[in-house]
C-alpha atoms as a PDB file:
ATOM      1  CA  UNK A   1      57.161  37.249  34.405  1.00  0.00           C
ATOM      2  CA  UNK A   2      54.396  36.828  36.887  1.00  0.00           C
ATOM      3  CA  UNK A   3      56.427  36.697  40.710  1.00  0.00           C
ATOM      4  CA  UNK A   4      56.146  34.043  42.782  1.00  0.00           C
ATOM      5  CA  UNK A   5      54.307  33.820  46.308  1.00  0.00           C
ATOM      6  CA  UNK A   6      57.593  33.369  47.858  1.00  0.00           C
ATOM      7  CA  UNK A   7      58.699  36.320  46.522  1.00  0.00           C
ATOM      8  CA  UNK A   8      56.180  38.135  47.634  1.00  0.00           C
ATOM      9  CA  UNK A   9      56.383  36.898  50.884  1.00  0.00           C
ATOM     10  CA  UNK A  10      59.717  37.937  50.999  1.00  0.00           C
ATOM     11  CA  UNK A  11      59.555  41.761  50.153  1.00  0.00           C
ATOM     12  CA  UNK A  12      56.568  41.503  52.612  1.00  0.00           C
ATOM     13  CA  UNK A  13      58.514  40.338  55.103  1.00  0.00           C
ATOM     14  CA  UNK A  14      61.397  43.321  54.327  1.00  0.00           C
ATOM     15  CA  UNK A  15      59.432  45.845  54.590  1.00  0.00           C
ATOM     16  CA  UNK A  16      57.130  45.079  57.847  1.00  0.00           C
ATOM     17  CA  UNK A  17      61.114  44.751  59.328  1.00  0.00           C
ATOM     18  CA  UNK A  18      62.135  48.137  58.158  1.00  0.00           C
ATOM     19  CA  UNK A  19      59.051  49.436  59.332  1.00  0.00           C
ATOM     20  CA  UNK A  20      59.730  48.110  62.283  1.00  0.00           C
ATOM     21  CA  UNK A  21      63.177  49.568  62.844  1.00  0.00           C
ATOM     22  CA  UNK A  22      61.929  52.822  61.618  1.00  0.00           C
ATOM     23  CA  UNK A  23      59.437  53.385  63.960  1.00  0.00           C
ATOM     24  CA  UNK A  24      61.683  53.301  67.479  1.00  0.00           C
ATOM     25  CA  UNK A  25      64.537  55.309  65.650  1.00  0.00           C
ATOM     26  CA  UNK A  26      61.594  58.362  65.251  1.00  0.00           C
ATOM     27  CA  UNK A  27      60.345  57.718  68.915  1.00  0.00           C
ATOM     28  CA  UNK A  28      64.102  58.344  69.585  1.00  0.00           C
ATOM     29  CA  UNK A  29      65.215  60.732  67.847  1.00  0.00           C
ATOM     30  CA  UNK A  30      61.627  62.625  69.051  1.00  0.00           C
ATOM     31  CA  UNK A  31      62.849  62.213  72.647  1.00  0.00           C
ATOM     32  CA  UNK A  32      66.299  63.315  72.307  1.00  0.00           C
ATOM     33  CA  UNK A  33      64.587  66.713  70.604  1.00  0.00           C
ATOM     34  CA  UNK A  34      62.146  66.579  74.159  1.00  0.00           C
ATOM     35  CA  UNK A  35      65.327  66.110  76.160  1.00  0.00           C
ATOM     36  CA  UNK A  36      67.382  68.554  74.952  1.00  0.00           C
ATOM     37  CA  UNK A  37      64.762  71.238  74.767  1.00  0.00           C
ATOM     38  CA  UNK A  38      64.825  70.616  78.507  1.00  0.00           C
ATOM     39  CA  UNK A  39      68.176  70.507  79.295  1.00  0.00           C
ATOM     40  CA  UNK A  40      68.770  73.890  77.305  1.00  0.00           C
ATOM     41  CA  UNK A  41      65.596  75.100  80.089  1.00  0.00           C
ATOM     42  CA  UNK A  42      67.343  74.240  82.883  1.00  0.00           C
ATOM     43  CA  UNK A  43      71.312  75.333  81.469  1.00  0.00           C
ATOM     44  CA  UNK A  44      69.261  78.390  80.879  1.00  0.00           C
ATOM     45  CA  UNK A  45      67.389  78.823  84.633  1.00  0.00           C
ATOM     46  CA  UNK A  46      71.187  77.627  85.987  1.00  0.00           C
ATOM     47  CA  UNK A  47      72.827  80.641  84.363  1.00  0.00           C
ATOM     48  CA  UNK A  48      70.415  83.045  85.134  1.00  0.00           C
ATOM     49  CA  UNK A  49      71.964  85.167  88.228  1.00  0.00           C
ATOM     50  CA  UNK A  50      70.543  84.510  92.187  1.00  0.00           C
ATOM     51  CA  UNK A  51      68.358  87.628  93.564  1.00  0.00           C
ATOM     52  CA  UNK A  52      70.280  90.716  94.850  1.00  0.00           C
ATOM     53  CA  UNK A  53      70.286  90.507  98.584  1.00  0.00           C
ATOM     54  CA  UNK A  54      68.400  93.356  99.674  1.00  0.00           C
ATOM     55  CA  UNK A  55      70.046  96.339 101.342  1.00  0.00           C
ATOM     56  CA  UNK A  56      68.751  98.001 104.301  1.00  0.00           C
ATOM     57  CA  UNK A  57      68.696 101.632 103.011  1.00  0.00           C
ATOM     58  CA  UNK A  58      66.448 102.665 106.257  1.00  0.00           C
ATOM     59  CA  UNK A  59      68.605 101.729 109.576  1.00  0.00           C
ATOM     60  CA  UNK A  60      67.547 102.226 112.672  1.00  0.00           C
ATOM     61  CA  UNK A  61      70.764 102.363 114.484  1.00  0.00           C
ATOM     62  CA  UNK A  62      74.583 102.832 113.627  1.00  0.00           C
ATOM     63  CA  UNK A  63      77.294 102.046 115.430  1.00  0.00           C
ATOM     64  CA  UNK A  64      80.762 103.526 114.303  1.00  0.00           C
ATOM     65  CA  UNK A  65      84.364 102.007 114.170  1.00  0.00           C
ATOM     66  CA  UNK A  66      87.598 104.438 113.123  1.00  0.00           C
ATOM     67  CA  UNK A  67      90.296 106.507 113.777  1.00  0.00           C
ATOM     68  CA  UNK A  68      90.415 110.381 114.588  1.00  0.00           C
ATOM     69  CA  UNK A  69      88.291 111.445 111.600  1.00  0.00           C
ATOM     70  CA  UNK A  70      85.304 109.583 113.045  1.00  0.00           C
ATOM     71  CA  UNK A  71      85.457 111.401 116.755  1.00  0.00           C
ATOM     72  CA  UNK A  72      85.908 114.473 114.972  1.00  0.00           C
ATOM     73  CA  UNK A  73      90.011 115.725 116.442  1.00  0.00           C
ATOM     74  CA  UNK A  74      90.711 119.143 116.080  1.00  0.00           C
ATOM     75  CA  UNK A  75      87.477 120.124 114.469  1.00  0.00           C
ATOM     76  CA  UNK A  76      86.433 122.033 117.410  1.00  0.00           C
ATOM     77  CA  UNK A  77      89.691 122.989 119.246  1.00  0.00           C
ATOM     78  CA  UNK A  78      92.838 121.886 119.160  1.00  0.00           C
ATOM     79  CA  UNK A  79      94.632 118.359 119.889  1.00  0.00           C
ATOM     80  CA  UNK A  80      90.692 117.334 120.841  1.00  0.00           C
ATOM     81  CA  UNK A  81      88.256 115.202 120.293  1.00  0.00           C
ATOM     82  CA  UNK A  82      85.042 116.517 119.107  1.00  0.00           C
ATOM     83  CA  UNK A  83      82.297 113.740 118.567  1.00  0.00           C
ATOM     84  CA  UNK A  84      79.680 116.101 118.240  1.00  0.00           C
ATOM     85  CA  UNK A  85      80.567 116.618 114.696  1.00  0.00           C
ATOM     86  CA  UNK A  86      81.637 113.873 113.981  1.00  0.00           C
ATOM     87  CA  UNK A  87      80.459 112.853 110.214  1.00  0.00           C
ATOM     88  CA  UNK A  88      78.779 109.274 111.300  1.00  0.00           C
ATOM     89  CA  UNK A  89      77.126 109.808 115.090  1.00  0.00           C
ATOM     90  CA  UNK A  90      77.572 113.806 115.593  1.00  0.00           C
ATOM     91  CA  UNK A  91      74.934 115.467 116.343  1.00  0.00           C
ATOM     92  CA  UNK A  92      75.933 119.105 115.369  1.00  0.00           C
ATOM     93  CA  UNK A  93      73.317 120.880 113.227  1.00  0.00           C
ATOM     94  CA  UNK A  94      75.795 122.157 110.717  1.00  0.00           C
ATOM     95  CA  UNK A  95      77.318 119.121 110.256  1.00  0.00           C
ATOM     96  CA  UNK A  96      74.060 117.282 109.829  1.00  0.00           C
ATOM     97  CA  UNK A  97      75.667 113.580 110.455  1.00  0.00           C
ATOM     98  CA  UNK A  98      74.703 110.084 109.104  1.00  0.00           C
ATOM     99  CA  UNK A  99      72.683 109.406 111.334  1.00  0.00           C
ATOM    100  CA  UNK A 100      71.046 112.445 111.286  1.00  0.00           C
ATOM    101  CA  UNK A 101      70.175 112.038 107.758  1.00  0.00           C
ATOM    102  CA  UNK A 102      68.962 108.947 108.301  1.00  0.00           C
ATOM    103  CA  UNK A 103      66.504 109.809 111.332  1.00  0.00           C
ATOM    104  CA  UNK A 104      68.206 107.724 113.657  1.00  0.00           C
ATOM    105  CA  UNK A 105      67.617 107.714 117.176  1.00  0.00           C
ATOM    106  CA  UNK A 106      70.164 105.214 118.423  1.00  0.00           C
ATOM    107  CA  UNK A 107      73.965 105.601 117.963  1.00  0.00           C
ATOM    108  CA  UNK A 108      77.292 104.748 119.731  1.00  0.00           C
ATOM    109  CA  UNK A 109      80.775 105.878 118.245  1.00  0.00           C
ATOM    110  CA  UNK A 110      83.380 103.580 119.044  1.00  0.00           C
ATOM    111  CA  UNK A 111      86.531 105.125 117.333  1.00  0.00           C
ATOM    112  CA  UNK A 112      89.623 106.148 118.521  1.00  0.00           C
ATOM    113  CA  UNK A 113      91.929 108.839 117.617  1.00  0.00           C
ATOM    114  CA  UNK A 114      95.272 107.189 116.515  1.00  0.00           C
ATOM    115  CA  UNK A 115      94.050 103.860 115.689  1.00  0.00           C
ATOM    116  CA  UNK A 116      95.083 101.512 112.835  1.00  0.00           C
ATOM    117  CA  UNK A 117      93.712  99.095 110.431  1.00  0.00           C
ATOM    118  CA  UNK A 118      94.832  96.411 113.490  1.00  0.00           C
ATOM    119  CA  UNK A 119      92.740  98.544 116.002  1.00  0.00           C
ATOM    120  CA  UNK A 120      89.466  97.412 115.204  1.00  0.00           C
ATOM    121  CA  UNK A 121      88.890  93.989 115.360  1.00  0.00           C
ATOM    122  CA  UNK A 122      88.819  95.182 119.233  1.00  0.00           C
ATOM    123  CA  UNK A 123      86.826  98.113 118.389  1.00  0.00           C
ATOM    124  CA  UNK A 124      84.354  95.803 116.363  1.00  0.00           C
ATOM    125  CA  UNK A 125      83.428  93.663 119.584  1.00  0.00           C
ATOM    126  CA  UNK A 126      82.642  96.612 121.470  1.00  0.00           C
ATOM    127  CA  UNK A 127      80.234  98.167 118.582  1.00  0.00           C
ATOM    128  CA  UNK A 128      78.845  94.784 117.811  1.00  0.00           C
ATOM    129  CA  UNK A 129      77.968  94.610 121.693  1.00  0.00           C
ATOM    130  CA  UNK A 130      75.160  97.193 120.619  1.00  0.00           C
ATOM    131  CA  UNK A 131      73.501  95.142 117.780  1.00  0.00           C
ATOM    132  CA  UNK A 132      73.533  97.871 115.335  1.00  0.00           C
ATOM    133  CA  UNK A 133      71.977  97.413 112.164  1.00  0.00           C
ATOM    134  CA  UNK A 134      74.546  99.782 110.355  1.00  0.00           C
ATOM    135  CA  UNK A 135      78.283  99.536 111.112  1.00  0.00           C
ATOM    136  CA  UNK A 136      80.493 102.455 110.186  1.00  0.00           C
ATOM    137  CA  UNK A 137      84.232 101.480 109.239  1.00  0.00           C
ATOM    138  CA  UNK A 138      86.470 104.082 108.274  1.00  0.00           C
ATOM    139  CA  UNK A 139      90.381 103.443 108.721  1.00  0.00           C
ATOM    140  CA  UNK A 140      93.689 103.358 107.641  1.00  0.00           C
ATOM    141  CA  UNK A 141      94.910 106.739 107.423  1.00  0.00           C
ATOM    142  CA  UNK A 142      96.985 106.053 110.342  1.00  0.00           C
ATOM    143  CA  UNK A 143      98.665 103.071 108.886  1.00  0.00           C
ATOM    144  CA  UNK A 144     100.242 105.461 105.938  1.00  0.00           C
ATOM    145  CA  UNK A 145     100.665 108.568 108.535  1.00  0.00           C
ATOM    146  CA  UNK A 146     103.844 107.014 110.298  1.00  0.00           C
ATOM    147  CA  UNK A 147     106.993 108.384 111.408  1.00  0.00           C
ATOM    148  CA  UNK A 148     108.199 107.099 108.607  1.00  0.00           C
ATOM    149  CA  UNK A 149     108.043 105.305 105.144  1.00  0.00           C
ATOM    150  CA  UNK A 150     109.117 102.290 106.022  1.00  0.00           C
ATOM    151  CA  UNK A 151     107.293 101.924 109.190  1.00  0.00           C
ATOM    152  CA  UNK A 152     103.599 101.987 107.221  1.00  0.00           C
ATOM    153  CA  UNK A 153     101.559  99.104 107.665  1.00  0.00           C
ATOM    154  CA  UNK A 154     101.925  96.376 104.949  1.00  0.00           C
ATOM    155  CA  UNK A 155      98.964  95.646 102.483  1.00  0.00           C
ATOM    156  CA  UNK A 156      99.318  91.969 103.616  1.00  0.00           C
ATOM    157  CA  UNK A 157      98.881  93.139 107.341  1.00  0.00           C
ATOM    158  CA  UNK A 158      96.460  95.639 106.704  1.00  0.00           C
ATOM    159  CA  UNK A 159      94.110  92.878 104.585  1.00  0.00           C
ATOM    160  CA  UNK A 160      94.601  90.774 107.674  1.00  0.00           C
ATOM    161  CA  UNK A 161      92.985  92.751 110.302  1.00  0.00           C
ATOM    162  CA  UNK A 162      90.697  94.725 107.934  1.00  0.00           C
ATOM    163  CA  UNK A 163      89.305  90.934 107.003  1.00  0.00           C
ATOM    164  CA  UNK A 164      89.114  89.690 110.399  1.00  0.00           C
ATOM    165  CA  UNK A 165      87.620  92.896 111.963  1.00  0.00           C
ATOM    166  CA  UNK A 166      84.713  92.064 109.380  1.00  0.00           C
ATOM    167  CA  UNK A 167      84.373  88.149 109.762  1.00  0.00           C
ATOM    168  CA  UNK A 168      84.491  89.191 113.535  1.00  0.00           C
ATOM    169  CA  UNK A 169      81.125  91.491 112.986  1.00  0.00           C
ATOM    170  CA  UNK A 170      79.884  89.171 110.465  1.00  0.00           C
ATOM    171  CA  UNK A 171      79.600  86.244 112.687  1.00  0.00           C
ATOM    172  CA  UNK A 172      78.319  88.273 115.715  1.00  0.00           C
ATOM    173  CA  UNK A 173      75.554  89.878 113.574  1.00  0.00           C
ATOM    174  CA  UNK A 174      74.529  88.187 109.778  1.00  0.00           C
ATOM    175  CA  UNK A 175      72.251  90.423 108.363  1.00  0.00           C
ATOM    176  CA  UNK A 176      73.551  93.968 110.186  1.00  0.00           C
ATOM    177  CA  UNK A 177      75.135  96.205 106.540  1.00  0.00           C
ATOM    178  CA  UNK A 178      78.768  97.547 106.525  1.00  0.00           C
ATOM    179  CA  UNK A 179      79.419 100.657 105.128  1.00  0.00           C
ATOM    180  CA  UNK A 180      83.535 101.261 104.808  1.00  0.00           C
ATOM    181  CA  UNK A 181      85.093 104.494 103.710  1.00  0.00           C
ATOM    182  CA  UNK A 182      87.795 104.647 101.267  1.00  0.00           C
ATOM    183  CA  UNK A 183      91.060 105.999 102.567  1.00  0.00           C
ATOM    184  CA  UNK A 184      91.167 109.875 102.142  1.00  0.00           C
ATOM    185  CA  UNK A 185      93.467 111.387  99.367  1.00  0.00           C
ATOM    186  CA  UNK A 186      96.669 112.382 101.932  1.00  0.00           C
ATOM    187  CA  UNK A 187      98.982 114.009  99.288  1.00  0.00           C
ATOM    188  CA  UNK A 188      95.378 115.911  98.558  1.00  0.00           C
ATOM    189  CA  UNK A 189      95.429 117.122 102.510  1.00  0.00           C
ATOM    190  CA  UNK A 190      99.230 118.130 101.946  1.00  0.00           C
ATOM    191  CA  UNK A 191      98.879 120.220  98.964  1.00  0.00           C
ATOM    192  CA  UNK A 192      95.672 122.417 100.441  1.00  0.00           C
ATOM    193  CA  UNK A 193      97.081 122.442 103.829  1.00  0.00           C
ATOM    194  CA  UNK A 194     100.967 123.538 103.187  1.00  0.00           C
ATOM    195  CA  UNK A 195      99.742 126.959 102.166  1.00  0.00           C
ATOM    196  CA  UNK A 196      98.992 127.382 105.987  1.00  0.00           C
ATOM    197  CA  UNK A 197     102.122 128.808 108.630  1.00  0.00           C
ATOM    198  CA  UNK A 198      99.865 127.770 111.381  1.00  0.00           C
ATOM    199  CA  UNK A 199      99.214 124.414 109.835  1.00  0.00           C
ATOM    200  CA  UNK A 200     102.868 123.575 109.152  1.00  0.00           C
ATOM    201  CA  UNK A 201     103.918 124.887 112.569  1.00  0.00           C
ATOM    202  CA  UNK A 202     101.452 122.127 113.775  1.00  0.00           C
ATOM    203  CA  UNK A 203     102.865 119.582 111.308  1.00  0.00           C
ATOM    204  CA  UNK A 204     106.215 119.660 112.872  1.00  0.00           C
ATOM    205  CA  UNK A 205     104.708 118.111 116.214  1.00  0.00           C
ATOM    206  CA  UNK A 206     104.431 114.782 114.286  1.00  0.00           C
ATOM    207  CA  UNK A 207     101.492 114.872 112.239  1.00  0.00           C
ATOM    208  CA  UNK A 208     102.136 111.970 109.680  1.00  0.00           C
ATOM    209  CA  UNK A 209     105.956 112.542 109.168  1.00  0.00           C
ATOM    210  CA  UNK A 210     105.643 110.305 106.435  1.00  0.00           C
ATOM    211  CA  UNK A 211     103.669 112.816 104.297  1.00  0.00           C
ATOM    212  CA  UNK A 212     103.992 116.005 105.986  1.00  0.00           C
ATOM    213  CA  UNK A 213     107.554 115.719 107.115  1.00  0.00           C
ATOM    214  CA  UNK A 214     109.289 119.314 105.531  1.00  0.00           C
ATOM    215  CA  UNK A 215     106.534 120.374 103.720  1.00  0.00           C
ATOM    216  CA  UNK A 216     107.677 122.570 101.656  1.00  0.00           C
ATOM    217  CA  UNK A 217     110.233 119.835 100.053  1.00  0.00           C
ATOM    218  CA  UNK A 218     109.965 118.933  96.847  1.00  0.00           C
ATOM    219  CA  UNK A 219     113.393 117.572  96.081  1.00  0.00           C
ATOM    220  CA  UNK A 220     113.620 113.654  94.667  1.00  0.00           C
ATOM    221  CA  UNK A 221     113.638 112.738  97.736  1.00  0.00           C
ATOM    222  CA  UNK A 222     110.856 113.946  99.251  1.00  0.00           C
ATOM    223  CA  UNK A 223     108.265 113.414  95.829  1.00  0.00           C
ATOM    224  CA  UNK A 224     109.480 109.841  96.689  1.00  0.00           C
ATOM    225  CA  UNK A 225     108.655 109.595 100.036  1.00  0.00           C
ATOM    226  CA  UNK A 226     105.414 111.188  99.502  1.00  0.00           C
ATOM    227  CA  UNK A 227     104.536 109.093  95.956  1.00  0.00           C
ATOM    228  CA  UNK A 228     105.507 106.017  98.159  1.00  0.00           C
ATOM    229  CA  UNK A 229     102.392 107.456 101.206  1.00  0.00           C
ATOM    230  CA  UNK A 230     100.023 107.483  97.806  1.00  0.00           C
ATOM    231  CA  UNK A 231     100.610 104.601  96.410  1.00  0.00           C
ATOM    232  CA  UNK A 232     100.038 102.663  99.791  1.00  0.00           C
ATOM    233  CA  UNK A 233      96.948 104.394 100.313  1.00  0.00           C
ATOM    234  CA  UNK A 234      95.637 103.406  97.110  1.00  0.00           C
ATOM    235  CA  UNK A 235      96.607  99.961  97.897  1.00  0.00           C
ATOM    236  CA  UNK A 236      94.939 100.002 100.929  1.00  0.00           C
ATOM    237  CA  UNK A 237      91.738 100.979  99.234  1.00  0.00           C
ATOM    238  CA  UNK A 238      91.903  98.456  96.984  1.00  0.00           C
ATOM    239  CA  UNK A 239      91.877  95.810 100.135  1.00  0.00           C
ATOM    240  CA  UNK A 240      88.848  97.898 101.395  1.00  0.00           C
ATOM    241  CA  UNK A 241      86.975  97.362  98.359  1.00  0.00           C
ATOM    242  CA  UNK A 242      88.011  93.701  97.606  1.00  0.00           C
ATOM    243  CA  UNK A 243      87.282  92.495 101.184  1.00  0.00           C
ATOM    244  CA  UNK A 244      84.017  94.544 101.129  1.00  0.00           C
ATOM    245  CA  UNK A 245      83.150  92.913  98.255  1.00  0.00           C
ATOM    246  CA  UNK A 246      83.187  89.362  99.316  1.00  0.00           C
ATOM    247  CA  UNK A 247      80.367  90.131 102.264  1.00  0.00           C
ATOM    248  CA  UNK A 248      76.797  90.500 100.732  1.00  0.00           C
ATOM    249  CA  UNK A 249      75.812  93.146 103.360  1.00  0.00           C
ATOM    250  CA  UNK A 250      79.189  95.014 102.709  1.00  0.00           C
ATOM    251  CA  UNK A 251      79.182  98.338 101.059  1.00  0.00           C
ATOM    252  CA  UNK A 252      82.398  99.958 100.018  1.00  0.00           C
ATOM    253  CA  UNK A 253      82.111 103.982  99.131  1.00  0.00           C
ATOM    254  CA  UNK A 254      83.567 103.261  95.507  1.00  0.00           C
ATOM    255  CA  UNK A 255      86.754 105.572  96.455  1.00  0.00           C
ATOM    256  CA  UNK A 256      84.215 108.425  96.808  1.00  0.00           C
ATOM    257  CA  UNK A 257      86.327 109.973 100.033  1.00  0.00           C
ATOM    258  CA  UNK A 258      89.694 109.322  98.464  1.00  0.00           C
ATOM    259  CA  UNK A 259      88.086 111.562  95.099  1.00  0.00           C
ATOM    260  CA  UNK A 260      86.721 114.292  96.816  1.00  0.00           C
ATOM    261  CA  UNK A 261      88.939 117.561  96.461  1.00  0.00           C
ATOM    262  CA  UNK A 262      89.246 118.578 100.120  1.00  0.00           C
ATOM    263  CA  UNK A 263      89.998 122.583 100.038  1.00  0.00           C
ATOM    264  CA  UNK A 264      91.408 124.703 102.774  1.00  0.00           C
ATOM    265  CA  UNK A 265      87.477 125.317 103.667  1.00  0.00           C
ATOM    266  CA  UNK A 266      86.831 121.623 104.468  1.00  0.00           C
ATOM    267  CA  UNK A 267      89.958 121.226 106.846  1.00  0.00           C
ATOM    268  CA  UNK A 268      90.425 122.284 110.416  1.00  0.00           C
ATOM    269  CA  UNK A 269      91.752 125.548 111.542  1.00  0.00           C
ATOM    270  CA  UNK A 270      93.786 123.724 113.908  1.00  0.00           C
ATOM    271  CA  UNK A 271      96.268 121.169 111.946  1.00  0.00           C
ATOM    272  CA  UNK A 272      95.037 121.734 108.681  1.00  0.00           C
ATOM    273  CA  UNK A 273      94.657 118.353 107.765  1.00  0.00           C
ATOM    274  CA  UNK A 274      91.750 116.567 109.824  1.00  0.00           C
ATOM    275  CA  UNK A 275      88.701 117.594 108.206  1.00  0.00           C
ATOM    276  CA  UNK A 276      86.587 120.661 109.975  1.00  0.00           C
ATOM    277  CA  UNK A 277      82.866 120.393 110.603  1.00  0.00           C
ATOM    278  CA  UNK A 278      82.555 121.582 106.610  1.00  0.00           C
ATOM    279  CA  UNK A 279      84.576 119.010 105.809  1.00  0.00           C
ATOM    280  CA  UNK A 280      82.698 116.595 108.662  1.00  0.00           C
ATOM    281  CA  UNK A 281      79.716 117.653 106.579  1.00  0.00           C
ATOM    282  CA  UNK A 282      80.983 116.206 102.877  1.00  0.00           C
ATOM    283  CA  UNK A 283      81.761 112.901 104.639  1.00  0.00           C
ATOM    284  CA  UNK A 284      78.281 112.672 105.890  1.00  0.00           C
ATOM    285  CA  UNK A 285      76.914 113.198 102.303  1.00  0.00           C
ATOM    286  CA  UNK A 286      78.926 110.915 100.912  1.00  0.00           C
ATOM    287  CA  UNK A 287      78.118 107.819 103.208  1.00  0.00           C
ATOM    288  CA  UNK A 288      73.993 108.916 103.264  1.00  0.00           C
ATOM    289  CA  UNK A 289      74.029 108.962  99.161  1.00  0.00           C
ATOM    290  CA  UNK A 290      76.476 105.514  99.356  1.00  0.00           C
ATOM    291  CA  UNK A 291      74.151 103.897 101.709  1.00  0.00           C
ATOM    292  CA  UNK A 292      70.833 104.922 100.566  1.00  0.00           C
ATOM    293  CA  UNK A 293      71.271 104.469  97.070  1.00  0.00           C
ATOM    294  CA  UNK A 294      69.510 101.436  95.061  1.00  0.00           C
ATOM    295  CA  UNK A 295      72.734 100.251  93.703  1.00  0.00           C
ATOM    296  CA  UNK A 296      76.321 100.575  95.756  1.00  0.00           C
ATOM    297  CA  UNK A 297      78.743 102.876  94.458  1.00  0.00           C
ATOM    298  CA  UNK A 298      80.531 101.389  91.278  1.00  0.00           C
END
């Protein structure tokens, strides 16, 4: 049957609607596929990680913060200082210091023997009175080495002035680096040095009772008391390193003094338990290859 102009009209009419609607929904749909292509761009650029901040490998001054290790005690005579060899500013040929390795011409050593974790926020004002562009940091063997067990420095205390000796530097001087030395091994320094008369004879004058106390004990008693030095120790270096961490310009030695296997030949002829100026010598290597390597020590 032949249709009828109103008919036609009709369907006409249908489809120049659905044309119509069809036409927006693909603009749509076509700028949803734009957007999200975008979006994924940017979620993409978001996630990628910032730039490294770049590490001075080439300083041109250090300044040093520490205990007895840094001014070098009894590794020239006995119950002495001896910054000459010391392993950061010495300038002993043997010993060939950090800075010495580095070709640095300005230098100021502001340890002291006997000091604790709580010593150098103090010290830290003095060496950040130079402007170094290296600081030096190595400390905390004195907070294990105490008369006894239970007088060692807790971890809590010891994060607290190891935090704010760094926020101290950190505001005086933004962009100086921070190189920090893992607490060394002291059960290590017991075993190689309790071979030596001479070096226990010196031991009973005090020398960190809380490891060296009757060294030749090794009742329950005294493993304890010695397991109980360790374990701080390694708890301190785990403050060292998460602290470090947190400062951009902060590099941590990755345990690398705590690892190394001091022998008799590293340690002083005089306690038998500082380090000597061989020993003065490993500790410079190990702070030139942590702080002039690309990446920081894992």
């Amino acid at each position: 049957m032949p249709e009828s102009r109103r008919s036609r009209r009709g369907r006409t009419a249908v489809a120049a609607l659905t044309a119509a609607l069809v036409l927006p929904l693909g603009a749509l749909a076509g700028c949803d596929s734009s957007d999200s292509g975008a979006n994924r761009a940017q979620a993409h650029r978001s996630a990628s990680p910032p730039p490294a901040p770049t590490w001075d490998r080439s300083p041109r001054s250090v300044a040093a913060v520490g205990d007895s290790i840094t001014r070098g005690f009894d590794a020239c005579s006995v119950l002495s200082d001896c910054p000459a060899v010391s392993w950061a500013t010495g300038s002993d040929a043997r010993v060939r210091s950090l800075v010495s390795r580095l070709g640095v011409k300005k230098a100021w050593n502001d340890a002291r023997t006997g000091a604790r974790m709580a010593d150098v926020p103090g010290q830290i004002a003095a060496a950040a009175a130079h402007r170094p562009e290296l600081l030096t940091i190595m400390a905390g063997a004195n907070d294990a080495c105490r008369d006894s067990v239970s007088h060692m420095t807790p971890v809590d205390e010891f994060r607290t002035s190891f935090a704010t000796a760094l926020k101290r530097f950190r505001t005086a001087l933004p962009m100086s680096e921070v190189y920090v030395s893992s607490v060394p091994d002291l059960k290590r320094l017991w075993s190689q040095g309790r071979g030596n008369p001479l070096g226990k004879e010196i031991w009973k004058l005090g020398f960190c009772a809380s490891m060296l106390r009757d060294a030749d004990a090794v009742d329950p008693a005294a493993v304890r008391r010695r397991d109980a030095v360790q374990k701080r120790v390694v708890a301190y270096n785990t403050v060292l390193k998460d602290v470090c961490a947190a400062d951009t310009h902060c590099r941590y030695d990755g345990g690398a003094v705590f690892g190394f296997r001091f022998t008799g030949a590293q340690l002083s002829h005089w306690d038998w338990f500082h380090p000597g100026r061989d020993g003065q010598e490993r500790l410079a290597e190990i702070a030139y290859r942590a702080i002039t390597a690309v990446r920081p020590p894992a």
